[in-house]
Structures are given as structure tokens and as C-alpha cells.
C-alpha atoms as a PDB file:
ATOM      1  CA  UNK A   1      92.870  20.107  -6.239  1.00  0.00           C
ATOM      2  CA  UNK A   2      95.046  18.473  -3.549  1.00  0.00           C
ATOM      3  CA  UNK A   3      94.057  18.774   0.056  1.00  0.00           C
ATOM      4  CA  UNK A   4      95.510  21.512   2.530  1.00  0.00           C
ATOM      5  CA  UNK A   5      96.966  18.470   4.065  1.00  0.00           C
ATOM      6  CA  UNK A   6      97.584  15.304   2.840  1.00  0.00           C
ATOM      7  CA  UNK A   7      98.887  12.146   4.573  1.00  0.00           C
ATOM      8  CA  UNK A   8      99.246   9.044   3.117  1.00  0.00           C
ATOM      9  CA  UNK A   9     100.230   5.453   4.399  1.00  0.00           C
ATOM     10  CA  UNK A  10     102.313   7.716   7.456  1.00  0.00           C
ATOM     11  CA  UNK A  11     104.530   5.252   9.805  1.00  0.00           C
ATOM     12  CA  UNK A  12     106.208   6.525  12.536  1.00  0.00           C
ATOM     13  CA  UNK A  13     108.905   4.013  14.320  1.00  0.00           C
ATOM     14  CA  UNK A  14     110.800   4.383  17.467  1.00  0.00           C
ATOM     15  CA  UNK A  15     113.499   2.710  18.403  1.00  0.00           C
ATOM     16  CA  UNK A  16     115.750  -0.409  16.438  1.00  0.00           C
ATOM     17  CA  UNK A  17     115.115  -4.190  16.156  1.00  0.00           C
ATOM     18  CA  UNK A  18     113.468  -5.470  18.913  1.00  0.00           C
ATOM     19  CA  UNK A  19     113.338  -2.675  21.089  1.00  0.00           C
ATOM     20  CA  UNK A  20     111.099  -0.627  17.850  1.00  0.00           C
ATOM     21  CA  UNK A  21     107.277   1.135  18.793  1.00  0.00           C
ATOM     22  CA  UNK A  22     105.503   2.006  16.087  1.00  0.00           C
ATOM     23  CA  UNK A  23     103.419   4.809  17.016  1.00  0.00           C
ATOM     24  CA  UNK A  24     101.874   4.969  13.681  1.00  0.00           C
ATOM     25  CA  UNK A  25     100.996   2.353  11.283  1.00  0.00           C
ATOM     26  CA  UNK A  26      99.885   3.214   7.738  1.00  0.00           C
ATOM     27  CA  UNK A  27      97.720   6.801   8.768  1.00  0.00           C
ATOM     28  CA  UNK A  28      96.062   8.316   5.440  1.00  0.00           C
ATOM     29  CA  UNK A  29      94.361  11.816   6.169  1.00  0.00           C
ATOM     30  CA  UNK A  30      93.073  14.383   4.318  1.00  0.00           C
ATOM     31  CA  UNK A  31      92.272  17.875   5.971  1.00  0.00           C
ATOM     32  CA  UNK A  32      90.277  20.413   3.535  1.00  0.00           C
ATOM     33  CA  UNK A  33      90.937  24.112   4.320  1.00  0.00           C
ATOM     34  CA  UNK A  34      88.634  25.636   7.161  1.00  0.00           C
ATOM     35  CA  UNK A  35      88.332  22.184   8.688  1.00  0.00           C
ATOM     36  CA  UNK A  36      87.612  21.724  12.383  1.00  0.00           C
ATOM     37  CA  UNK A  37      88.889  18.583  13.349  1.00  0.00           C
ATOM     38  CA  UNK A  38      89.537  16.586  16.169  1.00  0.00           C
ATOM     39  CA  UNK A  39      91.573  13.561  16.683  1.00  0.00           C
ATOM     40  CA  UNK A  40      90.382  11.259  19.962  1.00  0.00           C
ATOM     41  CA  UNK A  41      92.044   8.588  21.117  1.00  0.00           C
ATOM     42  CA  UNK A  42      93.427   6.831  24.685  1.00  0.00           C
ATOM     43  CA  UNK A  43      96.780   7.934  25.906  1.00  0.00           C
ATOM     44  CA  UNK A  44      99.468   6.274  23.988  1.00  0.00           C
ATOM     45  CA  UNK A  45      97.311   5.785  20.844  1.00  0.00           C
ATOM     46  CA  UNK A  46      99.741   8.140  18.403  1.00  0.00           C
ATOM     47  CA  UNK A  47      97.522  11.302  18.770  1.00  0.00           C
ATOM     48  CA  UNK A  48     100.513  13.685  19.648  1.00  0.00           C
ATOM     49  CA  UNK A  49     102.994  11.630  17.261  1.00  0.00           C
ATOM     50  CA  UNK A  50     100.579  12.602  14.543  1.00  0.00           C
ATOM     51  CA  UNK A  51      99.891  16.453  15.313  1.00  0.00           C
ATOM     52  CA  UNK A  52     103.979  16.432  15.307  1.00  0.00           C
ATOM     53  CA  UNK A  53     104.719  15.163  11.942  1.00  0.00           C
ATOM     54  CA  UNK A  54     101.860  17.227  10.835  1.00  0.00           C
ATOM     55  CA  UNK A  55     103.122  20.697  12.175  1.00  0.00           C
ATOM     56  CA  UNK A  56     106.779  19.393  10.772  1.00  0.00           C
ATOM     57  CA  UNK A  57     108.396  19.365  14.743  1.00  0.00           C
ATOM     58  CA  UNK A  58     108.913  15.615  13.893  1.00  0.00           C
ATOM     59  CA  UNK A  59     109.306  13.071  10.555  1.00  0.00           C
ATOM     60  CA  UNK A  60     107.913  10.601   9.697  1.00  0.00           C
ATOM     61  CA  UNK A  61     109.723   7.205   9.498  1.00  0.00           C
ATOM     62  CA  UNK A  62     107.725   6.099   5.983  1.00  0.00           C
ATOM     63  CA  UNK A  63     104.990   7.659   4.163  1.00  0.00           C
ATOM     64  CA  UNK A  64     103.599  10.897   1.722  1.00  0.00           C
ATOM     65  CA  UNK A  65     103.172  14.098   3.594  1.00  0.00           C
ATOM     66  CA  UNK A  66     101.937  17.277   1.293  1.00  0.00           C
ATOM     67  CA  UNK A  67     101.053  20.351   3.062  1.00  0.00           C
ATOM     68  CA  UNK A  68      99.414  22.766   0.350  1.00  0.00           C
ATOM     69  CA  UNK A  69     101.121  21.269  -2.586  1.00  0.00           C
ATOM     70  CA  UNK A  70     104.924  21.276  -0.447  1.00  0.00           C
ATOM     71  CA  UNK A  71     106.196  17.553  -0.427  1.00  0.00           C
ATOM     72  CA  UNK A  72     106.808  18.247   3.394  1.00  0.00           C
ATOM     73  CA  UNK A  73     109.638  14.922   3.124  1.00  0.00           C
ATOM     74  CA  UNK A  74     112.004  16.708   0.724  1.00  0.00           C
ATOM     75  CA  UNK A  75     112.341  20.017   3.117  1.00  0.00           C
ATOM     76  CA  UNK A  76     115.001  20.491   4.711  1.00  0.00           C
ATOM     77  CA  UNK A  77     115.252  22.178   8.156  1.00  0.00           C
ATOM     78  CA  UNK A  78     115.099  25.249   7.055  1.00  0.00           C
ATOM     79  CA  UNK A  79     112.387  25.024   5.335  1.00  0.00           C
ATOM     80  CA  UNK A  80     110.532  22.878   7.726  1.00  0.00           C
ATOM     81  CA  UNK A  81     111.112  25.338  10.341  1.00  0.00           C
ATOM     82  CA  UNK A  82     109.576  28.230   7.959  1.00  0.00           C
ATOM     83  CA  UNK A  83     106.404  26.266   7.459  1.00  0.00           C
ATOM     84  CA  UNK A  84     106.005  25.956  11.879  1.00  0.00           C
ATOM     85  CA  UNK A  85     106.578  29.577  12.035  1.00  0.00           C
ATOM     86  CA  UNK A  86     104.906  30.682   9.336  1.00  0.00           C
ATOM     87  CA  UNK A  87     101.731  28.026   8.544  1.00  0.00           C
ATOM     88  CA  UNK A  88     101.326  26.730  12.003  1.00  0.00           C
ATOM     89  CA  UNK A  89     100.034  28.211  14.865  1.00  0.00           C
ATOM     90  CA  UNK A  90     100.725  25.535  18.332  1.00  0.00           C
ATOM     91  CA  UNK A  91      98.583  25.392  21.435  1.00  0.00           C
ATOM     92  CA  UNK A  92     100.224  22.817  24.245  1.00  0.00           C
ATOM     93  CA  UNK A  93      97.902  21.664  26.946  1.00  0.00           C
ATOM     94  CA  UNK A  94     100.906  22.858  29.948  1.00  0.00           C
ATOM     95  CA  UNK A  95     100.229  26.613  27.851  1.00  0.00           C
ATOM     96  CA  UNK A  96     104.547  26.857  27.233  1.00  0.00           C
ATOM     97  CA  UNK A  97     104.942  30.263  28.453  1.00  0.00           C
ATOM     98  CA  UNK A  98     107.787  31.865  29.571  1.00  0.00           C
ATOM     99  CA  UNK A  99     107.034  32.299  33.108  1.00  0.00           C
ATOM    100  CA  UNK A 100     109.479  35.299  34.172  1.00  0.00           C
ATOM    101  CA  UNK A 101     107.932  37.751  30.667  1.00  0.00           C
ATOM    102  CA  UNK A 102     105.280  39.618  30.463  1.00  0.00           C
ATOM    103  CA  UNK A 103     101.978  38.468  28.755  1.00  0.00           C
ATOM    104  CA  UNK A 104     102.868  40.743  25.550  1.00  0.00           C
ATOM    105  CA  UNK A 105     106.346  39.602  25.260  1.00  0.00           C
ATOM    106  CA  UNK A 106     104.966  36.027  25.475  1.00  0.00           C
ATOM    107  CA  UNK A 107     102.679  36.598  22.677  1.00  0.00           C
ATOM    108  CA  UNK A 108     105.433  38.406  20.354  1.00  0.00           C
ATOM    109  CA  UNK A 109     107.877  35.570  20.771  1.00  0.00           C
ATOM    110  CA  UNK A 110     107.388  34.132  17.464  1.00  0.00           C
ATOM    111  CA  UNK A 111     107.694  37.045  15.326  1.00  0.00           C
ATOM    112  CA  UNK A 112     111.681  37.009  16.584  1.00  0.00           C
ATOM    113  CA  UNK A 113     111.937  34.007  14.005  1.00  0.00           C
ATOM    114  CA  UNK A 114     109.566  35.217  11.303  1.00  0.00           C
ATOM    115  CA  UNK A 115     109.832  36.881   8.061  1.00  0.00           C
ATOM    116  CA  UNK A 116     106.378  38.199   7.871  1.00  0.00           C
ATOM    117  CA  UNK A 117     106.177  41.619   8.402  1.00  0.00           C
ATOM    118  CA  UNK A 118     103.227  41.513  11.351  1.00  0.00           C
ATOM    119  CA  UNK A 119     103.438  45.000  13.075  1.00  0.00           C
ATOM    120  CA  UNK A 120     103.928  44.074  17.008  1.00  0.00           C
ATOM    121  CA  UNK A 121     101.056  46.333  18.003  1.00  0.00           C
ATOM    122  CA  UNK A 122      99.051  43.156  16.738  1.00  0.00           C
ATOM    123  CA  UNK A 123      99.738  41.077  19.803  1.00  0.00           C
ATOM    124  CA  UNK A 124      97.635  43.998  22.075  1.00  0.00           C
ATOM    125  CA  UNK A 125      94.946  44.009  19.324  1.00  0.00           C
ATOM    126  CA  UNK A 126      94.885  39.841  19.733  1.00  0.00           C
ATOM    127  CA  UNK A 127      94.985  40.016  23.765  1.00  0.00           C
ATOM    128  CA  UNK A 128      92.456  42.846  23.767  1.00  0.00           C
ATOM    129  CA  UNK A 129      90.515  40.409  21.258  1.00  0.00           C
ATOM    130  CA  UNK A 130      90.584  37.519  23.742  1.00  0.00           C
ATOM    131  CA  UNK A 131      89.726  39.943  27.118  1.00  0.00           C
ATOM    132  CA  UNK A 132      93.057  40.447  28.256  1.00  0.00           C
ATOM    133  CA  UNK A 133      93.599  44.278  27.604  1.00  0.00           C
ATOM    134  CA  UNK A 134      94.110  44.663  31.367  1.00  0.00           C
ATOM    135  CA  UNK A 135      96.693  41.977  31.503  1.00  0.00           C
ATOM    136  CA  UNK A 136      99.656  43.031  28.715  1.00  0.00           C
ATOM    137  CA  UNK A 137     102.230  43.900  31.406  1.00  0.00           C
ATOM    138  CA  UNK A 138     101.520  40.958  34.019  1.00  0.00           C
ATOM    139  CA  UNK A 139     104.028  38.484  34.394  1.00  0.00           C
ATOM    140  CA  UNK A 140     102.927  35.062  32.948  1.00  0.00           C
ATOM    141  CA  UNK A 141     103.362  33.313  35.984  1.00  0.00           C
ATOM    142  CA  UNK A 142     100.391  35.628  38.035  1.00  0.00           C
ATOM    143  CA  UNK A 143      97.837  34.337  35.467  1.00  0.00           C
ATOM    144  CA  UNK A 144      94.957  31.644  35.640  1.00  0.00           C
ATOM    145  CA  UNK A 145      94.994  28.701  33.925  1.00  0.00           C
ATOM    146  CA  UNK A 146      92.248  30.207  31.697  1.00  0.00           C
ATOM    147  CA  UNK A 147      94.004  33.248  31.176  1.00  0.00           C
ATOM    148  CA  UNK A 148      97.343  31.647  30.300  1.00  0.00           C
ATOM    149  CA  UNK A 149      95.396  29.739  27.813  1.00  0.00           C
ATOM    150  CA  UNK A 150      93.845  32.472  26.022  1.00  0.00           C
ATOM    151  CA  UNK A 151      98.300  34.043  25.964  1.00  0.00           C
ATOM    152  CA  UNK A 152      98.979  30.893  24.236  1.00  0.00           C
ATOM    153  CA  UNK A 153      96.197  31.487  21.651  1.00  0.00           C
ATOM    154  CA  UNK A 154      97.250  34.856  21.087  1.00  0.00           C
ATOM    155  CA  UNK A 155     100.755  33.383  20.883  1.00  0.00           C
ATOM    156  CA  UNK A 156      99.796  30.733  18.151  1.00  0.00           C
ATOM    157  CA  UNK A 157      97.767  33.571  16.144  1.00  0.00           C
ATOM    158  CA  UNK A 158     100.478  36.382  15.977  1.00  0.00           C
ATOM    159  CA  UNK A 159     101.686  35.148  12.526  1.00  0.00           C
ATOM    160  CA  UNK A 160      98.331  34.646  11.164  1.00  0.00           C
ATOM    161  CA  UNK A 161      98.886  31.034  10.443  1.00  0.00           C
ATOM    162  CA  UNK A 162      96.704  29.022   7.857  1.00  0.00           C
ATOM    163  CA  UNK A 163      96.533  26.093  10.620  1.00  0.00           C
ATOM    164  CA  UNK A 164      96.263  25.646  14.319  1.00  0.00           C
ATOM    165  CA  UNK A 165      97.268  22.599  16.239  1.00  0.00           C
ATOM    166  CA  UNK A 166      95.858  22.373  19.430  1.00  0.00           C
ATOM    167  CA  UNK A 167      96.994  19.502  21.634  1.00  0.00           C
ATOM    168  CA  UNK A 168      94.630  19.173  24.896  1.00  0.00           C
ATOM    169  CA  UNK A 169      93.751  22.799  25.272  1.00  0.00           C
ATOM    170  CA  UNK A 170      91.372  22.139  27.359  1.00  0.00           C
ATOM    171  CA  UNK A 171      92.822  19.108  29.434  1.00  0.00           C
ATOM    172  CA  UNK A 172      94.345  21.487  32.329  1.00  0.00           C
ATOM    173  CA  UNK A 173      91.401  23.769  32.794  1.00  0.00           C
ATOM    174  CA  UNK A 174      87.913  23.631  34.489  1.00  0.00           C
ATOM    175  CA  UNK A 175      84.538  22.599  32.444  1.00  0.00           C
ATOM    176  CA  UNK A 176      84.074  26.306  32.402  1.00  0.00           C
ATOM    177  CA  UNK A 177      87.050  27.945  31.378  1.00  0.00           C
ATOM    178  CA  UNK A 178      87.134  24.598  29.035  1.00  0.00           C
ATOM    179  CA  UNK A 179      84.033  25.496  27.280  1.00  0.00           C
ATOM    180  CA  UNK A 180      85.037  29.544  27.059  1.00  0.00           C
ATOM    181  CA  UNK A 181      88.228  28.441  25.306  1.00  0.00           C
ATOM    182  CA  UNK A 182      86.173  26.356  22.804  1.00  0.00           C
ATOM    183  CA  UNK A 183      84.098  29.410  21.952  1.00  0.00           C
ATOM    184  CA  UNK A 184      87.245  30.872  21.218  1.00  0.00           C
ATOM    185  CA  UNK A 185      88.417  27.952  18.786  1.00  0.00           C
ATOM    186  CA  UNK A 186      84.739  27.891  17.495  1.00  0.00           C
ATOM    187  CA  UNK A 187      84.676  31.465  16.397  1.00  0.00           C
ATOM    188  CA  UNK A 188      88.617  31.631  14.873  1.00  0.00           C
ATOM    189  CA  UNK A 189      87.209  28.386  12.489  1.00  0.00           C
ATOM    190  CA  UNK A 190      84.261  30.724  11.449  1.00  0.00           C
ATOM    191  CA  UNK A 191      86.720  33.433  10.653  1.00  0.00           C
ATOM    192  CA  UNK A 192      88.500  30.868   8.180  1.00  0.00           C
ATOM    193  CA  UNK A 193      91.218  28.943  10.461  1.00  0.00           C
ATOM    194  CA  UNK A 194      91.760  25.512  10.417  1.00  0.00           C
ATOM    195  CA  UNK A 195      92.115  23.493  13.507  1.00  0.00           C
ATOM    196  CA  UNK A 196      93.282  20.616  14.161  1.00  0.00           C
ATOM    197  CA  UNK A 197      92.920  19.673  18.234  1.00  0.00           C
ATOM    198  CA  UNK A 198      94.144  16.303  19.994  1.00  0.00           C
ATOM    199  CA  UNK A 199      91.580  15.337  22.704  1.00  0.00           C
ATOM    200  CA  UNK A 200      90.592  12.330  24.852  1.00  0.00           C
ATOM    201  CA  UNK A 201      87.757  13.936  26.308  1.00  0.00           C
ATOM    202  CA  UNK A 202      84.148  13.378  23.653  1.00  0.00           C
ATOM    203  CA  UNK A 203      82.454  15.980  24.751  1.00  0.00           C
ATOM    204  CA  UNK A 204      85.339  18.626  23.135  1.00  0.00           C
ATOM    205  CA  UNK A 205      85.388  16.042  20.373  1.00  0.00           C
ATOM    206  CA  UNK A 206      81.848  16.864  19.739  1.00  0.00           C
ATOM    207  CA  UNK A 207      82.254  20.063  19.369  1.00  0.00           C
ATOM    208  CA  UNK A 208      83.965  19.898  16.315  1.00  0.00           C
ATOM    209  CA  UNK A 209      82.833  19.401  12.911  1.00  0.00           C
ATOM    210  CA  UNK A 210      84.796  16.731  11.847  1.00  0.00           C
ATOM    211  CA  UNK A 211      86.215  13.464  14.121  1.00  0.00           C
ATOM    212  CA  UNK A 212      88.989  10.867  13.821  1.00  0.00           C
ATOM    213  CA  UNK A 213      89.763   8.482  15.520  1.00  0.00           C
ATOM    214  CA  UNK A 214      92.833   6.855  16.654  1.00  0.00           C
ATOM    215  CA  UNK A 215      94.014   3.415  18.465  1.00  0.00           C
ATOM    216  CA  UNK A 216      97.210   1.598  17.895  1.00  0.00           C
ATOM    217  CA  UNK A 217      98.339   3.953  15.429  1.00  0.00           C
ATOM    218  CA  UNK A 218      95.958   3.937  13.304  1.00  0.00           C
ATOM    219  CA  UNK A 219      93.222   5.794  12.477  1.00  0.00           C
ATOM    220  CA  UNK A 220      89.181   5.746  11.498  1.00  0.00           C
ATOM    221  CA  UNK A 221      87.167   8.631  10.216  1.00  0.00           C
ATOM    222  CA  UNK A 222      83.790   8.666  13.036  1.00  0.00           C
ATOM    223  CA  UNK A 223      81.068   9.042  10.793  1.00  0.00           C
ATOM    224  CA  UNK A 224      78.214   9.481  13.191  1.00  0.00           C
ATOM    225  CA  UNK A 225      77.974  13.441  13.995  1.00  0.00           C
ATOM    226  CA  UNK A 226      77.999  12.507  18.048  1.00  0.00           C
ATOM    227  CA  UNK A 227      80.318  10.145  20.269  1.00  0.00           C
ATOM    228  CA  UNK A 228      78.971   7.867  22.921  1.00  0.00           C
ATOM    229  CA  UNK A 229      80.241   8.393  26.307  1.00  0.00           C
ATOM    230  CA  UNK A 230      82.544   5.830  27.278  1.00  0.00           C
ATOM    231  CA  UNK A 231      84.370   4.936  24.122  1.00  0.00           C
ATOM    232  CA  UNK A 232      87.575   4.652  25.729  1.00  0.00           C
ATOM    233  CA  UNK A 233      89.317   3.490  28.751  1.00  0.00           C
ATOM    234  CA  UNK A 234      91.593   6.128  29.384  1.00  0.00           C
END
């Protein structure tokens, strides 16, 4: 049986002639279902370039890409944009809320493009879920960083997507409010999810069951269940 997701020999090239970047160079991954992975790597190494082509916001230049059997590379926008509404659930580091709506109308956005039929009392069941059931009429922009965080996860979850890509949820919040969001990812990857989360930082990295590495484009599975402090320069 093929994996959830499957990349193989994934390039992704900016630019023409001698003004090209090639973010990535010949990735092959394989994610199984109710994975918890992270990707580390320095700035610039092709960690968001990756989570894009992944969640189908962006193509790759060369290279396989299945996604549950679906030969992403022969979509077409429709259907690409199906599979991010319907498969994927994205969490940005800068949270992406809509400053001047309310929290609940924040976290019911998505269901204005879907075609599941999710019953809107869910988002107040999912902010209730993640301690907001005080906070459904407040405008976004009154909220804490850790607060607008947990929106943006109730966001992401309101289709019940197979898959959540997290890029740096943690990068704009405190150690604490950092390590309450992880409990957060931790428990919806016991409940079945899988997530897939871009960090620099090791400790977050650590956290997670499964880690790969990326430099240069490319990427190497971290065998050892811990990573050292200090791997990168960042």
C-alpha cells in the first residue's frame, strides 16, 4: 500500500538561466498516516518550499507527488484547490487571521469554499475544545499571541482534514504558550491527525515522533530519537 504521501526525486526551481534557485534538489519522502513529523532546517534551506508543494499551494518544477493514491501533478486547479480545503488543514507562524472578524467567523472561513457538509456549530465546539468558549465574539485583533494561535488551529480543523501543516507555530510565541500549543498538536496526533510542522527550533523538533532534515534542498531522515543543541547556525 502506497504512502499517505509520497514524494519522489521533488525539484523545485526559481527563476531562468542564470538567475535560477533551486530550492529543492531531488527530495524523496514518504509520510505514513498518523505521522508526527517535523522538518528542521536553517532559514533558506527549502523547509516552507516543501510544506507548499505538499499542501498543493505551489508545484513542483520536476518530480512524483501522490497524495493517497491522487497523482497530485495531473490535477488541475480545481482539483488542487479541493484537496487544500478539504485534506489539509494550514497553521502559519504570523496566525493569518482576519483582524477586523470575530474569533468564530475566523474559524468558519473555510467552510465558505467547502463541500463537506460540517454543521457551523462545530467551530464553538472546536474553540470551546481549545479554552476559548469565552472568546467566540472578540475581535481577532484583541487576542494574545497564544490565543490567536489556538483560532488558527480551530481554523485548520473545521473541515476535519486528514493532514495538518504547521509552519513555525510556535516561532512567534513565548516558551510557554509554545509548549501549551504543542500539547495541543500532541493530543490531535493521538486522536489520528497527521502533522507535518516546519521548525528551526530542536527542542519542538524533539517533540515529534519522526524528524527530517533539510539543507540546500535536500533532505536526510535523523535517525537518532534526540537532536543536539546547536545543529544549525540560524
Amino acid at each position: 500500500m502506497m504512502s499517505l504521501i509520497c514524494l519522489k526525486e521533488i525539484t523545485k526551481v526559481y527563476g531562468k538561466n542564470n538567475n535560477e534557485v533551486r530550492a529543492l534538489n531531488g527530495v524523496t519522502l514518504h509520510i505514513e498516516s498518523g505521522e508526527m513529523t517535523a522538518i528542521i532546517g536553517p532559514s533558506g534551506s527549502g523547509k516552507t518550499t516543501l510544506l507548499n508543494i505538499i499542501g498543493c499551494v505551489d508545484q513542483a518544477t520536476t518530480g512524483e507527488y501522490w497524495l493517497n493514491n491522487v497523482y497530485v501533478p495531473d490535477c488541475g486547479q480545481k482539483e488542487k484547490a479541493k484537496l487544500r480545503n478539504e485534506r489539509f488543514g494550514f497553521i502559519v507562524q504570523d496566525f493569518a487571521l482576519v483582524e477586523r472578524y470575530s474569533v468564530i467567523k475566523n474559524v468558519l472561513l473555510p467552510l465558505t469554499y467547502s463541500s463537506k457538509k460540517i454543521p457551523k456549530s462545530r467551530a464553538a465546539e472546536l474553540l470551546d475544545m481549545l479554552g476559548l468558549s469565552d472568546k467566540h465574539k472578540t475581535l481577532a485583533s484583541d487576542l494574545s499571541g497564544g490565543q490567536r494561535q489556538r483560532v488558527a488551529i480551530a481554523r485548520a480543523l473545521i473541515n476535519d482534514p486528514d493532514i495538518i501543516l504547521a509552519d513555525e507555530p510556535t516561532g512567534a510565541l513565548d516558551v510557554k504558550t509554545g509548549n501549551e500549543v504543542m500539547e495541543i498538536f500532541e493530543q490531535l496526533n493521538r486522536e489520528g491527525k497527521t502533522i507535518i510542522m516546519i521548525t528551526h527550533n530542536y527542542e519542538i523538533a524533539n517533540r515529534c515522533k519522526r524528524t527530517i532534515m533539510i539543507e540546500d534542498g535536500r533532505t536526510e531522515e535523523k535517525k537518532s530519537t534526540k537532536i543536539a543543541c546547536g545543529v544549525f547556525r540560524l
